[in-house]
C-alpha atoms as a PDB file:
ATOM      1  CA  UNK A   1      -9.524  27.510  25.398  1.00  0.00           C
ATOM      2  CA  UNK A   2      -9.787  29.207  28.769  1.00  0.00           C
ATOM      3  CA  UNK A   3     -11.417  32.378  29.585  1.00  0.00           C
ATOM      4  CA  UNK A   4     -13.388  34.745  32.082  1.00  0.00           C
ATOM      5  CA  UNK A   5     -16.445  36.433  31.100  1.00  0.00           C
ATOM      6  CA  UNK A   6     -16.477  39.594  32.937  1.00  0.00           C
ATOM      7  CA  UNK A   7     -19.748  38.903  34.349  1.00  0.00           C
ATOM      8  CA  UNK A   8     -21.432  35.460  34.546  1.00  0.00           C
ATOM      9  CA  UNK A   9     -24.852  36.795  33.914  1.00  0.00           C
ATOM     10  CA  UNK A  10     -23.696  37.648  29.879  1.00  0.00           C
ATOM     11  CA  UNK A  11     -23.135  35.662  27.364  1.00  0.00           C
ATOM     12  CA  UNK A  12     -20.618  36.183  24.645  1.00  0.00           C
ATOM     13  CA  UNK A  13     -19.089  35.147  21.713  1.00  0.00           C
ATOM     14  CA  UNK A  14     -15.017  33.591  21.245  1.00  0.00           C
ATOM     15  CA  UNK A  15     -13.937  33.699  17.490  1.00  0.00           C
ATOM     16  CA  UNK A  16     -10.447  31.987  16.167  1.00  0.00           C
ATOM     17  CA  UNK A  17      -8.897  34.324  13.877  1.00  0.00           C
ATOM     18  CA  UNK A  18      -5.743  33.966  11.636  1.00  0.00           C
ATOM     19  CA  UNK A  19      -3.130  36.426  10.956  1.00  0.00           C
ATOM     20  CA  UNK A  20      -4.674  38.603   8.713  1.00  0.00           C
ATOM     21  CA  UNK A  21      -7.991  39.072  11.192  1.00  0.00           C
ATOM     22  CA  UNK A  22     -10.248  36.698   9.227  1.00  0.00           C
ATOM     23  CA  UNK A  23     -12.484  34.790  11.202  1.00  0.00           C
ATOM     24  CA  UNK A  24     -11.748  30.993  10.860  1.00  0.00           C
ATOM     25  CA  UNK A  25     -14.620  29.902  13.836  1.00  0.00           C
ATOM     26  CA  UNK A  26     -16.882  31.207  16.053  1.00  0.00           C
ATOM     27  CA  UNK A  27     -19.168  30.017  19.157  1.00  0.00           C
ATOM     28  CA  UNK A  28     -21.678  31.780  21.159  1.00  0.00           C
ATOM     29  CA  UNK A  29     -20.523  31.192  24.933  1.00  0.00           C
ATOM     30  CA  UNK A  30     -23.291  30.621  27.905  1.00  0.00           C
ATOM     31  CA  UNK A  31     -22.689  32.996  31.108  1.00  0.00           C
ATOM     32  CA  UNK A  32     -21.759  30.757  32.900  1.00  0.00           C
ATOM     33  CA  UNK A  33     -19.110  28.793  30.817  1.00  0.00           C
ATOM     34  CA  UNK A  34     -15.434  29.021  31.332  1.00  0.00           C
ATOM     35  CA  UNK A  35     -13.726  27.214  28.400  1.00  0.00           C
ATOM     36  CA  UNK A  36     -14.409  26.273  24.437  1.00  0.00           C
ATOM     37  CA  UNK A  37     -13.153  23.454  22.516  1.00  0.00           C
ATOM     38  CA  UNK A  38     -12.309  24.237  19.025  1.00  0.00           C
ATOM     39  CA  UNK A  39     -11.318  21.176  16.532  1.00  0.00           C
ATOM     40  CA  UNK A  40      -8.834  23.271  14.668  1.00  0.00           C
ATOM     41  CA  UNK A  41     -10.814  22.536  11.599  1.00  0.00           C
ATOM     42  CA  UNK A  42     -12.040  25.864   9.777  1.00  0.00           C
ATOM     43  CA  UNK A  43     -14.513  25.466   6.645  1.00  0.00           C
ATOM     44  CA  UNK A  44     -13.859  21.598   7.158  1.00  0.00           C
ATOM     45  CA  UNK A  45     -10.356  21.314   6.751  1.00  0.00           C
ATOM     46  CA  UNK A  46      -8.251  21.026   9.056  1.00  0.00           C
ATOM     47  CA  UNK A  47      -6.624  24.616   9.500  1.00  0.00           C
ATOM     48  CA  UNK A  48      -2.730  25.362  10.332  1.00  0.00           C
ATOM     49  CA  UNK A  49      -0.497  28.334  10.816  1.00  0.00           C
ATOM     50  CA  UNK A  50      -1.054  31.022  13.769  1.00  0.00           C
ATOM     51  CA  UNK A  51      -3.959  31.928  15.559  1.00  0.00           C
ATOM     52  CA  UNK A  52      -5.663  34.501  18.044  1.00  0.00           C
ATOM     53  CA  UNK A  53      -8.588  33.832  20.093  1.00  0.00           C
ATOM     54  CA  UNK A  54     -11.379  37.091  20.166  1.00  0.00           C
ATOM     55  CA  UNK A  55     -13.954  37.153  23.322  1.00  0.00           C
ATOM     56  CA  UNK A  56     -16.027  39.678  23.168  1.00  0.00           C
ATOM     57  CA  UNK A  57     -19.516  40.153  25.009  1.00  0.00           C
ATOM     58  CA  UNK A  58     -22.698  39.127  22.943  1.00  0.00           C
ATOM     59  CA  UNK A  59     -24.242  42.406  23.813  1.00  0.00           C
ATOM     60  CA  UNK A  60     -21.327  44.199  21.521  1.00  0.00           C
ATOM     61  CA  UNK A  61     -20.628  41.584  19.175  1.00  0.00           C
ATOM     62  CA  UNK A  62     -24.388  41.958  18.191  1.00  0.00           C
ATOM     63  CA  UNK A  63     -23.678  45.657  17.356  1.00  0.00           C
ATOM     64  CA  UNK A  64     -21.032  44.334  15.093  1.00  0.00           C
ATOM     65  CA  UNK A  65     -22.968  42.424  13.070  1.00  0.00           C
ATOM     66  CA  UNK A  66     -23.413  38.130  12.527  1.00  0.00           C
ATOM     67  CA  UNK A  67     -21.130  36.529  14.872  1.00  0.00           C
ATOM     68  CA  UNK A  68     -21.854  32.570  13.907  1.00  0.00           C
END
């Protein structure tokens, strides 16, 4: 996956979610990074259906509670 941080001097954090807004995978993203790989695997299996992609600044997703 793709993306733009807002700022390259904060990090952040890109989940996969499925359709109902469960989180299926997460990863803490550098500043400075500008894409993710995800497997497509979610609690070891490989996963299927639709998905959306979440990136939200570290800095607020720490507010929210565990992100990984």
């Amino acid at each position: 996956m793709r993306f733009a941080l807002p700022s390259r001097e904060e990090a952040g954090v890109i989940e996969v979610l499925d359709l109902a807004g469960r989180r299926v995978w997460s990863q803490k993203v550098a500043p400075h990074a500008e894409s993710v790989e995800w497997s497509g695997r979610a609690n070891g299996v490989r996963a299927s259906g639709v998905f959306f992609a979440r990136l939200t600044r570290a800095a607020h997703a720490s507010r929210s509670g565990s992100c990984c």
